[in-house]
N, C-alpha and C. Protein backbone atom coordinates (compact mmCIF):
# COMPACT_ATOMS: atom_id res chain seq x y z
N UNK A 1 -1.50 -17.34 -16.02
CA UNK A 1 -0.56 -16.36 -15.49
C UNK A 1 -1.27 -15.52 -14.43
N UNK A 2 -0.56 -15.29 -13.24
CA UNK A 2 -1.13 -14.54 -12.22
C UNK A 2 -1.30 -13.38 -12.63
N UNK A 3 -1.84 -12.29 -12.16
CA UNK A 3 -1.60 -10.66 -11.89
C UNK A 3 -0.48 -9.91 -11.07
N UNK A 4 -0.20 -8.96 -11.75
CA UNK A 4 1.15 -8.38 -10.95
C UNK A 4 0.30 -7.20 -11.19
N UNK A 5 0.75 -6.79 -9.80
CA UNK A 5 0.25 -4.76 -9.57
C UNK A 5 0.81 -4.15 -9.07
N UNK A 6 1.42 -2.96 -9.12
CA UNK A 6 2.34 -1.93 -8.32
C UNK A 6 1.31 -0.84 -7.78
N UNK A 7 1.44 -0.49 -6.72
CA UNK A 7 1.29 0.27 -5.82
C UNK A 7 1.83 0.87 -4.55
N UNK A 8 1.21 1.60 -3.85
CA UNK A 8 1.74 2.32 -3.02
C UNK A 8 1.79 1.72 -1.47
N UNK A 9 2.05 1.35 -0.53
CA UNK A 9 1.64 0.96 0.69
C UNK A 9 0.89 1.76 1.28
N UNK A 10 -0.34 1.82 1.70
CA UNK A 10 -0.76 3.40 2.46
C UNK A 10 -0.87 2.79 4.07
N UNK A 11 -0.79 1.05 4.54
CA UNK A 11 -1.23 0.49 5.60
C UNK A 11 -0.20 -0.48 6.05
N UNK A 12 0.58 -0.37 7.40
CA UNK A 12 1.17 -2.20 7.89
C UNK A 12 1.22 -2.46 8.77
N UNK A 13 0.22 -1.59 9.66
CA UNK A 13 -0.28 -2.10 11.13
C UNK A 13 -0.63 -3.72 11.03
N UNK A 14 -1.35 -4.88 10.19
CA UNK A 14 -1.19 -5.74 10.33
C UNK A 14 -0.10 -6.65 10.71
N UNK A 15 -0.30 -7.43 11.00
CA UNK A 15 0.80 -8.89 11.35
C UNK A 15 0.61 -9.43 9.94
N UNK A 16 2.16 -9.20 9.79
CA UNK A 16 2.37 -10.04 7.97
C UNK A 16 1.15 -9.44 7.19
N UNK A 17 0.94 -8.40 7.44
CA UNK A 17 -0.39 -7.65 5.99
C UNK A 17 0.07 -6.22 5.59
N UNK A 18 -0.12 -6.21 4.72
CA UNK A 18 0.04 -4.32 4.20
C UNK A 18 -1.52 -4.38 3.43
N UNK A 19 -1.62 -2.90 2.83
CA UNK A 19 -2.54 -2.59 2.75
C UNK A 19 -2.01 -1.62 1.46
N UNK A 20 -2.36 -2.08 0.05
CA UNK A 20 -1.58 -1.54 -1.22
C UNK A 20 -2.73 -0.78 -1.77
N UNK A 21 -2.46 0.77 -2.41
CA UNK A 21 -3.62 1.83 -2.85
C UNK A 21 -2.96 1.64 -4.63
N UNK A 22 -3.74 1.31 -5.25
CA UNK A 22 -3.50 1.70 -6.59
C UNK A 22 -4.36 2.75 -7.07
N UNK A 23 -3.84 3.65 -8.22
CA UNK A 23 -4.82 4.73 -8.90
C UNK A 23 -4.97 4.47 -9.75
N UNK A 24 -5.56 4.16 -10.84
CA UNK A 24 -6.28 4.21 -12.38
C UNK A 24 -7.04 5.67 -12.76
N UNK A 25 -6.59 6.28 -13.97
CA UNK A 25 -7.26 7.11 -14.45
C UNK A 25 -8.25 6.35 -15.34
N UNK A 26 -9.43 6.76 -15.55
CA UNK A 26 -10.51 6.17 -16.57
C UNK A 26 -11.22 7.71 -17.28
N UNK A 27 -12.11 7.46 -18.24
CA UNK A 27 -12.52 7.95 -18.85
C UNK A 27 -14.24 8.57 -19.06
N UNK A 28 -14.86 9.28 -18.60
CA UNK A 28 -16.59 8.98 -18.84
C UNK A 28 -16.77 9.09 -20.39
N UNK A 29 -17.74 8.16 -21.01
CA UNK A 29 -17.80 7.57 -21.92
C UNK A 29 -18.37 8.94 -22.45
N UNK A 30 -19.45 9.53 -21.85
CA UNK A 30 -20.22 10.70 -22.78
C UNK A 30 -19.85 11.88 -22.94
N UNK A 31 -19.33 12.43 -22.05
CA UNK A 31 -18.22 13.51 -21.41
C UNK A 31 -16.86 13.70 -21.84
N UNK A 32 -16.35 12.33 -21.63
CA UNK A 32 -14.72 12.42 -21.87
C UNK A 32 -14.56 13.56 -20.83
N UNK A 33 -14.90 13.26 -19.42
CA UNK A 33 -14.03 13.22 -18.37
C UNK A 33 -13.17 12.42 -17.63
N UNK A 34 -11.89 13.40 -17.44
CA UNK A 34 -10.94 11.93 -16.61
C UNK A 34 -11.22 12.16 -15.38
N UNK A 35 -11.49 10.77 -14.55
CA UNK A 35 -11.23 11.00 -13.04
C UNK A 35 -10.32 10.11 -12.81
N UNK A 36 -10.10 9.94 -11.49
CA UNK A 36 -9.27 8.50 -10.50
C UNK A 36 -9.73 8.04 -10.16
N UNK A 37 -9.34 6.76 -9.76
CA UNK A 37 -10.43 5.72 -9.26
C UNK A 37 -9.32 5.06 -8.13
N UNK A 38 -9.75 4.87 -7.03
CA UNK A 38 -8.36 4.32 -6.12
C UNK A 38 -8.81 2.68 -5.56
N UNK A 39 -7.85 1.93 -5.77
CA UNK A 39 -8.59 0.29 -5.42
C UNK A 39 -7.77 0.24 -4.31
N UNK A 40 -8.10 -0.52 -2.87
CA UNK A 40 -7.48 -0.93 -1.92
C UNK A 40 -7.34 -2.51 -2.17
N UNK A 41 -6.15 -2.76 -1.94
CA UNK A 41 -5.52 -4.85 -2.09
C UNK A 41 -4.95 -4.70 -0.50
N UNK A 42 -5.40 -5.79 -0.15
CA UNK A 42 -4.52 -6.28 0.94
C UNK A 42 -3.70 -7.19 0.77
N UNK A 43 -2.19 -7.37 0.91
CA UNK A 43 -1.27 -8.50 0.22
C UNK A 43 -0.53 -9.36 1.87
N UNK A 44 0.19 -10.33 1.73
CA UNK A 44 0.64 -11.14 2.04
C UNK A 44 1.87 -10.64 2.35
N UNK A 45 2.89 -10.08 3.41
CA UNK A 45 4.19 -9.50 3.93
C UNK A 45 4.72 -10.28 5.20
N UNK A 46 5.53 -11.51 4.14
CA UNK A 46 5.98 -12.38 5.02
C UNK A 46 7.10 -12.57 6.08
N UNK A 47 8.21 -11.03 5.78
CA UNK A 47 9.05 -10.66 6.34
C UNK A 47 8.71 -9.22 7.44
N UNK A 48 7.24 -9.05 7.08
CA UNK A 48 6.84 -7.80 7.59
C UNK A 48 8.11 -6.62 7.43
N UNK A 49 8.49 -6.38 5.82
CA UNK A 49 9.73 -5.85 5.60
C UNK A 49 9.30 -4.37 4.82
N UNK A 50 8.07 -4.20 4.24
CA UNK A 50 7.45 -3.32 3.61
C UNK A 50 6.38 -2.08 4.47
N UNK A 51 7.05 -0.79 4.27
CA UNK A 51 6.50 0.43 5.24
C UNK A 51 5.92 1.11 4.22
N UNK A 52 4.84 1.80 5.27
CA UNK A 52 3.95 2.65 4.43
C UNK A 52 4.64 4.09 3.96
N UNK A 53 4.35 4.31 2.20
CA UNK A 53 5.01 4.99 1.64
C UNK A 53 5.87 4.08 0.29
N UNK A 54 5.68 2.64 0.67
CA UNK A 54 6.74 2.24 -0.23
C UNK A 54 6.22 1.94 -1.44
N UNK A 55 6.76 1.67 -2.33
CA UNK A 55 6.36 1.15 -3.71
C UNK A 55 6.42 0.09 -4.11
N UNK A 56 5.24 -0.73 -4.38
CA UNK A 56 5.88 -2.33 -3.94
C UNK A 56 4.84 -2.95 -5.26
N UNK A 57 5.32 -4.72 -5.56
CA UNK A 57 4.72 -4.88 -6.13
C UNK A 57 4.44 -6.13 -5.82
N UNK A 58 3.01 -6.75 -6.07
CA UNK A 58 2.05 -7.78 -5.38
C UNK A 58 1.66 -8.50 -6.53
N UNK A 59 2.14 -10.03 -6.17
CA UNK A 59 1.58 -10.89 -6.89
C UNK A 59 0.26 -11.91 -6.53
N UNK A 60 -0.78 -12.01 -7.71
CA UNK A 60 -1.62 -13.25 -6.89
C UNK A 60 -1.17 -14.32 -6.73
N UNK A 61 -2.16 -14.79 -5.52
CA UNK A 61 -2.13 -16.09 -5.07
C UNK A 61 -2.87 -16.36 -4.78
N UNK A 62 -3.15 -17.84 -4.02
CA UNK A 62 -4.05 -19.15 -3.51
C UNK A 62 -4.95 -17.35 -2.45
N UNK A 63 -5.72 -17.89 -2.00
CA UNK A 63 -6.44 -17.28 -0.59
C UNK A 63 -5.63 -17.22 0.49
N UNK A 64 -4.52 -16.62 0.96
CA UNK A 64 -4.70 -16.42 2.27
C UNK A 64 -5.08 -16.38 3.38
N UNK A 65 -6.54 -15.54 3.60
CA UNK A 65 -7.33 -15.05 4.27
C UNK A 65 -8.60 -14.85 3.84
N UNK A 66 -9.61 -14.36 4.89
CA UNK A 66 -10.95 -13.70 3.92
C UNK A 66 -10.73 -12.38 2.76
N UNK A 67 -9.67 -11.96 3.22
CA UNK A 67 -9.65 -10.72 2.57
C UNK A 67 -8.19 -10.52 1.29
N UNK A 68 -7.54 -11.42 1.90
CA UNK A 68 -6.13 -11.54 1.08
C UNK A 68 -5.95 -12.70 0.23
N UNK A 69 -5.35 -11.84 -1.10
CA UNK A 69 -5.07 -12.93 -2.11
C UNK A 69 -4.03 -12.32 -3.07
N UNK A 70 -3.43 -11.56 -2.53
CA UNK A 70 -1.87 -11.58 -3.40
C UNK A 70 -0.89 -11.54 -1.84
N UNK A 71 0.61 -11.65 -2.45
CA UNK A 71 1.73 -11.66 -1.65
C UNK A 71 2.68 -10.45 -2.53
N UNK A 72 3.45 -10.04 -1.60
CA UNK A 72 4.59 -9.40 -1.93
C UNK A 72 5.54 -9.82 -2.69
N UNK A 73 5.91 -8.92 -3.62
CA UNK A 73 6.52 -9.64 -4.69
C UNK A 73 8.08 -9.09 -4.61
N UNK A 74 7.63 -7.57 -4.34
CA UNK A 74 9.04 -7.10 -4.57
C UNK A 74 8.93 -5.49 -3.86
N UNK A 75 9.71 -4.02 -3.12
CA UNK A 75 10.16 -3.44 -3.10
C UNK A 75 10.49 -2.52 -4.05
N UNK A 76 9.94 -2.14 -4.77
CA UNK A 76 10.48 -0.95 -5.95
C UNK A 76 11.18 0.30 -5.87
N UNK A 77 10.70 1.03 -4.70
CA UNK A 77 11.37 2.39 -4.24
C UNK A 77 10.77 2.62 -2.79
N UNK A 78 11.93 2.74 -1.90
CA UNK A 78 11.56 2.76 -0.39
C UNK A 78 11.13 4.36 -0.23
N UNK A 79 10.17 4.79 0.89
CA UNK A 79 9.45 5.49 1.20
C UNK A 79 10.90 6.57 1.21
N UNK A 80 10.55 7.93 1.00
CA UNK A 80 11.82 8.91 1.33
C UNK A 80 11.65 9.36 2.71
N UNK A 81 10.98 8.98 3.79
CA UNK A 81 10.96 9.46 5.36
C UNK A 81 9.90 7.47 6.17
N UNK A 82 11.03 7.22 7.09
CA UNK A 82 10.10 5.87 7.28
C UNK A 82 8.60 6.98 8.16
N UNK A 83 7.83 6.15 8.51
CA UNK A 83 6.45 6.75 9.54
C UNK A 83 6.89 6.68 10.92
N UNK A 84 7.56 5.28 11.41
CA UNK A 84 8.38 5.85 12.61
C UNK A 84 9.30 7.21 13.00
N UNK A 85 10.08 7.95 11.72
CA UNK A 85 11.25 8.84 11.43
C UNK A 85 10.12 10.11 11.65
N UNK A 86 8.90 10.26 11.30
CA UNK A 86 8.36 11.40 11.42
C UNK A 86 8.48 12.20 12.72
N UNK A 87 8.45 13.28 12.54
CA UNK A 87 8.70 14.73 13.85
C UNK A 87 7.57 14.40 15.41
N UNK A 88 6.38 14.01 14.44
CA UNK A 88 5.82 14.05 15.71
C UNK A 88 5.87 12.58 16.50
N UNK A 89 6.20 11.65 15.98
CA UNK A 89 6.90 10.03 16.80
C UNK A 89 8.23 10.56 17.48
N UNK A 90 9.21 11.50 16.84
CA UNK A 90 10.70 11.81 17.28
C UNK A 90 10.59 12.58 18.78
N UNK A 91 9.59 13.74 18.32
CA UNK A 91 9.55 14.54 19.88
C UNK A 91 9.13 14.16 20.67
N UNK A 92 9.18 14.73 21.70
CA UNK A 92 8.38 14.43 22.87
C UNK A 92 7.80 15.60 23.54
N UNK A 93 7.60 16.41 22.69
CA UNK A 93 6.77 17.74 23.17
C UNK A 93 5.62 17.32 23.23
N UNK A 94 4.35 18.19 24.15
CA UNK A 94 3.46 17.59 24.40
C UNK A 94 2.30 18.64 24.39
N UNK A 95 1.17 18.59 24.06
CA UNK A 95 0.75 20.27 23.83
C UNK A 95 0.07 20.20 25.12
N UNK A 96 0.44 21.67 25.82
CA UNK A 96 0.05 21.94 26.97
C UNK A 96 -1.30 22.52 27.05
N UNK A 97 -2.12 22.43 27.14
CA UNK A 97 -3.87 23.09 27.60
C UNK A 97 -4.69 22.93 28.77
């Protein structure tokens, strides 16, 4: 059975690539402190249909690439503002100095 992982998109400047951030909380063994731990996946986006912000989920596969080895599996919850929609892509003010 493959791996399935949900995460966040934080990257899709690639051609057909995103760039998925997962968080894990863990534990220090002596301490019993919690921290985060953040893993970067690069997945497979064959429709180039997935924007950063989204919630998506990545399945493995064969190799892709040097760096890629899961694909897009699915869309879970679309970003609430796309990165194109942001204020400073919309205006065209320009800072004067």
């Amino acid at each position: 059975m493959s791996r399935t992982l949900t995460g966040t998109v934080v990257s899709n400047k690639g051609d057909k690539t995103i760039v998925i951030s997962i968080q894990t909380r863990k534990t220090n063994r002596i301490y019993k402190k919690q921290y985060s731990v953040t893993t970067k996946y690069m997945a497979h986006d064959e429709k180039n249909e997935a924007n950063v912000g989204d919630v998506v989920t990545i399945v493995e596969t064969r190799p892709i690439s040097a760096r890629k080895r899961f694909s897009l599996k699915t869309i879970n919850t679309r970003a609430a503002i796309a990165e194109n929609d942001r204020v400073e892509n919309v205006t065209d003010v320009k800072d004067e100095e």
